[in-house]
Protein backbone atom coordinates (compact mmCIF):
# COMPACT_ATOMS: atom_id res chain seq x y z
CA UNK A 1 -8.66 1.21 24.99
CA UNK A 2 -8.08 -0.32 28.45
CA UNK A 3 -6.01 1.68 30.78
CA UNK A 4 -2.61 0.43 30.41
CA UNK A 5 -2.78 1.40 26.74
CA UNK A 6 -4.62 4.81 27.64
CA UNK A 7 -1.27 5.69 30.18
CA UNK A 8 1.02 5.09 27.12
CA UNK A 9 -0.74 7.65 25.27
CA UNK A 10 0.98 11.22 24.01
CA UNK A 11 -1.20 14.29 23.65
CA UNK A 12 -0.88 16.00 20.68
CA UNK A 13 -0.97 19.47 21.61
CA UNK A 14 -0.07 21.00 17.87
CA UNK A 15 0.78 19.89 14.23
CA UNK A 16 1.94 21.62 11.43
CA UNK A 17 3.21 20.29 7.81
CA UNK A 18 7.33 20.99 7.84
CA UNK A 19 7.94 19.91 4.65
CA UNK A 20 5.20 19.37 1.39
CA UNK A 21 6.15 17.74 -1.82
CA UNK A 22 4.11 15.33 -4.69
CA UNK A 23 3.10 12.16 -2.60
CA UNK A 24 3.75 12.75 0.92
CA UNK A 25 4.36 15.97 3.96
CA UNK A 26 6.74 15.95 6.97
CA UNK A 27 4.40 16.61 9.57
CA UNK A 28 5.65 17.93 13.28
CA UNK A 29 3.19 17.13 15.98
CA UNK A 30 4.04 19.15 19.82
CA UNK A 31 3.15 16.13 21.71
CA UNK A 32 3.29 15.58 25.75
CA UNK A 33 4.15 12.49 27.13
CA UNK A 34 2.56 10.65 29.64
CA UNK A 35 5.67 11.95 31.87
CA UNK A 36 4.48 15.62 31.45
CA UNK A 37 7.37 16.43 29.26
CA UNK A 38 6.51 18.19 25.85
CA UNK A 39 9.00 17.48 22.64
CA UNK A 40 8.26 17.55 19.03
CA UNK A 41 7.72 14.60 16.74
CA UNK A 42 8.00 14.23 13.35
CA UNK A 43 6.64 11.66 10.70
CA UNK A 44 5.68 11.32 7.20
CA UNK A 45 1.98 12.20 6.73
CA UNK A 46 0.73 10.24 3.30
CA UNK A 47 -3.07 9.28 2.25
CA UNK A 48 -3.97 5.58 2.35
CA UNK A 49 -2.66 3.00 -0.49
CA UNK A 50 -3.92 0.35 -2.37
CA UNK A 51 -1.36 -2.89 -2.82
CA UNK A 52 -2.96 -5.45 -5.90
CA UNK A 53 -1.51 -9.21 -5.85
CA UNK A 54 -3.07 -9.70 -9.46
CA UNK A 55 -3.85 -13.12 -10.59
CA UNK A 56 -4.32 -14.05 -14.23
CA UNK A 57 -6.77 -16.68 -15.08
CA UNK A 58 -3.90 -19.20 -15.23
CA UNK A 59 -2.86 -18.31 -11.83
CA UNK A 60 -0.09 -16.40 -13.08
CA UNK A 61 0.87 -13.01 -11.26
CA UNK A 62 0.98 -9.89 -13.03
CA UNK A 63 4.78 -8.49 -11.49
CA UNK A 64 6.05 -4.76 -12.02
CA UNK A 65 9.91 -3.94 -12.64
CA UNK A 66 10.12 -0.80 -11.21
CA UNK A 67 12.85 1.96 -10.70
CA UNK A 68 12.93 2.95 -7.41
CA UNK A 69 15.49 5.88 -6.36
CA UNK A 70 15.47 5.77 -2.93
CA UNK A 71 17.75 2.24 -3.11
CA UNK A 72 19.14 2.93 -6.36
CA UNK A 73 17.68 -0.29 -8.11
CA UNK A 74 15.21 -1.43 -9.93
CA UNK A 75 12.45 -3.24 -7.76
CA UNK A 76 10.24 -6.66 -8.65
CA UNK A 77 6.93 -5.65 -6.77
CA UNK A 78 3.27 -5.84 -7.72
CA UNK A 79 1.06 -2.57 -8.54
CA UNK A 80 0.55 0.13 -5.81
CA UNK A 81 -0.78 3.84 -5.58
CA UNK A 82 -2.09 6.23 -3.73
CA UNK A 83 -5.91 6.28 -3.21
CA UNK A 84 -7.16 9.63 -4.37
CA UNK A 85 -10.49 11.55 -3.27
CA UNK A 86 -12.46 10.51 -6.29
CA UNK A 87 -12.05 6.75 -4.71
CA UNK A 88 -13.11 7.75 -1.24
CA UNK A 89 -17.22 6.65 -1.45
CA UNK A 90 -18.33 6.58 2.39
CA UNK A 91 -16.24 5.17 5.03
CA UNK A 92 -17.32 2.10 7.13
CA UNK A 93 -18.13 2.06 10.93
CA UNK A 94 -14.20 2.45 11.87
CA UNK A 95 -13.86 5.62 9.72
CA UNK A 96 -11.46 3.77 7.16
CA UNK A 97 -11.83 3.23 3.29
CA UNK A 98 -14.69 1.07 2.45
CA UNK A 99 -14.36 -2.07 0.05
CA UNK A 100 -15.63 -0.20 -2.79
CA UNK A 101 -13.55 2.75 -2.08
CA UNK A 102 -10.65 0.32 -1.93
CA UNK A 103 -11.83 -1.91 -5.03
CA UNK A 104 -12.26 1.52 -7.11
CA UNK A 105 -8.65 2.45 -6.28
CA UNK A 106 -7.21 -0.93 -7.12
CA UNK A 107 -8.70 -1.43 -10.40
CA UNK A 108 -7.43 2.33 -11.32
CA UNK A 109 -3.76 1.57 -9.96
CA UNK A 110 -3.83 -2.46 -11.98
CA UNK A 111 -5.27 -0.73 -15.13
CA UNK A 112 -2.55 2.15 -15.11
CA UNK A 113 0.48 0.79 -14.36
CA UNK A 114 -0.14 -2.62 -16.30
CA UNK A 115 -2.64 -2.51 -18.77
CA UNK A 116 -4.40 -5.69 -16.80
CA UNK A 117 -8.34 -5.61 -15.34
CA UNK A 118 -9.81 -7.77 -13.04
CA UNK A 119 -12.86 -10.23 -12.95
CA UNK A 120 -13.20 -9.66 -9.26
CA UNK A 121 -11.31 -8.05 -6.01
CA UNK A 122 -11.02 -9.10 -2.69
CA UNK A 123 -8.76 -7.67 0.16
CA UNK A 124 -6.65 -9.75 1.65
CA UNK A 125 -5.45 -6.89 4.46
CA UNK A 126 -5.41 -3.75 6.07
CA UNK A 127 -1.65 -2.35 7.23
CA UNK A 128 0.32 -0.11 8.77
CA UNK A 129 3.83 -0.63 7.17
CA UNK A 130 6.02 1.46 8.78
CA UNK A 131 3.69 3.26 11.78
CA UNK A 132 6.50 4.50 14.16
CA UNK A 133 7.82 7.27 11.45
CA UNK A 134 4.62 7.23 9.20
CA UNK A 135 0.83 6.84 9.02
CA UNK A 136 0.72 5.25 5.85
CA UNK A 137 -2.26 2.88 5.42
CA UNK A 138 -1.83 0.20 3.01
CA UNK A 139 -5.12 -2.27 1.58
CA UNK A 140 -3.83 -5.33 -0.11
CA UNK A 141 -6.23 -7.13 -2.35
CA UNK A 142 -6.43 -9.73 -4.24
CA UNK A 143 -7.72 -9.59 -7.84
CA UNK A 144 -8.92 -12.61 -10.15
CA UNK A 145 -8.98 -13.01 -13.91
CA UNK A 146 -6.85 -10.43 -14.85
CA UNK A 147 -6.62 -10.03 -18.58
CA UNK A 148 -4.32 -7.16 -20.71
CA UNK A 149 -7.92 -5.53 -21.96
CA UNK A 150 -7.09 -1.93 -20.17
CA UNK A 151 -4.28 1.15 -21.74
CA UNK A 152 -1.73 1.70 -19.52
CA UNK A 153 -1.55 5.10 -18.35
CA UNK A 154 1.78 6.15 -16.20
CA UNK A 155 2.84 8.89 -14.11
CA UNK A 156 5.20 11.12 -15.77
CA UNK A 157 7.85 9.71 -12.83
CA UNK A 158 6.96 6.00 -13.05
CA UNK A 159 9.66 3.61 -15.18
CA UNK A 160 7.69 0.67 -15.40
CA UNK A 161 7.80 -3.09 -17.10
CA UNK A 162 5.10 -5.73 -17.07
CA UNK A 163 5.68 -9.38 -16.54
CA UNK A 164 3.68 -12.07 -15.69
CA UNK A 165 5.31 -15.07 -13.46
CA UNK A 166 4.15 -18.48 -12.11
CA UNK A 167 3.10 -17.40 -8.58
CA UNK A 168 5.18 -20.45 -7.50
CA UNK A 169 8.03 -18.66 -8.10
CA UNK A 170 7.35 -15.10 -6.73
CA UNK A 171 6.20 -17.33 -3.19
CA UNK A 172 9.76 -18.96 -3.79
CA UNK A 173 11.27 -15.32 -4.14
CA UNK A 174 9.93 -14.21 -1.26
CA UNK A 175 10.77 -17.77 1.16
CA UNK A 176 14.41 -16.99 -0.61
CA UNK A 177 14.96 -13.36 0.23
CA UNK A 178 15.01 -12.28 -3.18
CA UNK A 179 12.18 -10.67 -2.94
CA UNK A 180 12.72 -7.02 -1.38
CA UNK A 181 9.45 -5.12 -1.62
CA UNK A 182 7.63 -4.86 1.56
CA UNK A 183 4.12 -4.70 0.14
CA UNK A 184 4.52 -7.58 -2.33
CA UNK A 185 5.76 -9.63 0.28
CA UNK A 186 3.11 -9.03 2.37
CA UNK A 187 0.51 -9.69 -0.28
CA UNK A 188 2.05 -12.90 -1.33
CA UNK A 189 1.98 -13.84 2.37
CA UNK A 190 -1.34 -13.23 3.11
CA UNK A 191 -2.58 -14.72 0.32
CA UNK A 192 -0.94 -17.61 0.80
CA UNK A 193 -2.13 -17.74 4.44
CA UNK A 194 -6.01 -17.38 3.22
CA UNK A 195 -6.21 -19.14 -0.07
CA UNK A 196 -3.60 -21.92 -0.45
């Protein structure tokens, strides 16, 4: 960190969870500023995600309808979860997931929510969605060859359908705005940025 980046810098002098629940904690950190001044600052403290853009042999994407209560609507998106501690495997030089930890998680989440496994993974990126209120980590990756070979096993809270669409069309959703899901869109992007 060079030192205009290291003045910028908050101390965190405390933390405590505020709030637990299934998924996710409110987390309060007692920071001080660079200023001096101490306040307290709270954000949503999840464990990393996996995001799968999965790709049949046709070249078809495998699309989840999903019900999503915190907009009131049901959401087009692509399959997502939470990596769990059975997935973790050692960490790479940075201290973050590594690619099997990742791939592990990805195949779980594709196999559960759809039914679909892959030939192959490959991640496309490594992001921090929404990093000024939490510290969610999401891995997108790609997977190839995906075939309907797998039971689908949900989460008592997930209301989910499967689809498969020309991936022509979801890129054309997401160029259109009709595409609202922030980790699909990002998936399709990058994927279009590194394979097409």
């Amino acid at each position: 960190m060079d030192d205009s980046a290291a003045d910028l810098s908050w101390e965190t002098l405390d933390t405590d969870i505020d709030y637990a629940c299934p998924g996710f904690d409110v987390r309060r950190d007692e920071v001080r500023f660079p200023n001096g001044e101490t306040d307290g600052f709270h954000y949503v403290d999840e464990p990393p995600a996996v995001v799968v853009l999965p790709l049949t042999p046709d070249g078809d994407v495998v699309v989840i309808d999903e019900w999503r209560q915190a907009v009131g609507r049901v959401n087009r998106g692509i399959p997502a979860g939470t990596m769990e501690p059975a997935d973790e495997g050692e960490a790479n030089a940075n201290g973050e997931a590594s690619d099997d930890a990742i791939e592990l998680a990805a195949a779980r989440e594709l196999a559960e929510e759809t039914g679909y496994e892959a030939d192959s993974f490959e991640r496309l990126t490594t992001v921090e969605p929404t990093n000024g209120m939490a510290n969610a980590v999401h891995h997108h990756v790609l997977a190839t060859g995906c075939e309907p070979t797998a039971e689908r096993d949900l989460d008592h809270n997930e209301s989910i359908a499967v689809e498969t669409v020309p991936y022509d069309d979801l890129l054309a959703a997401v160029v259109d705005d009709e595409l609202r899901d922030g980790r699909a869109v990002t998936a399709v992007l990058w994927y279009e940025l590194l394979h097409r």
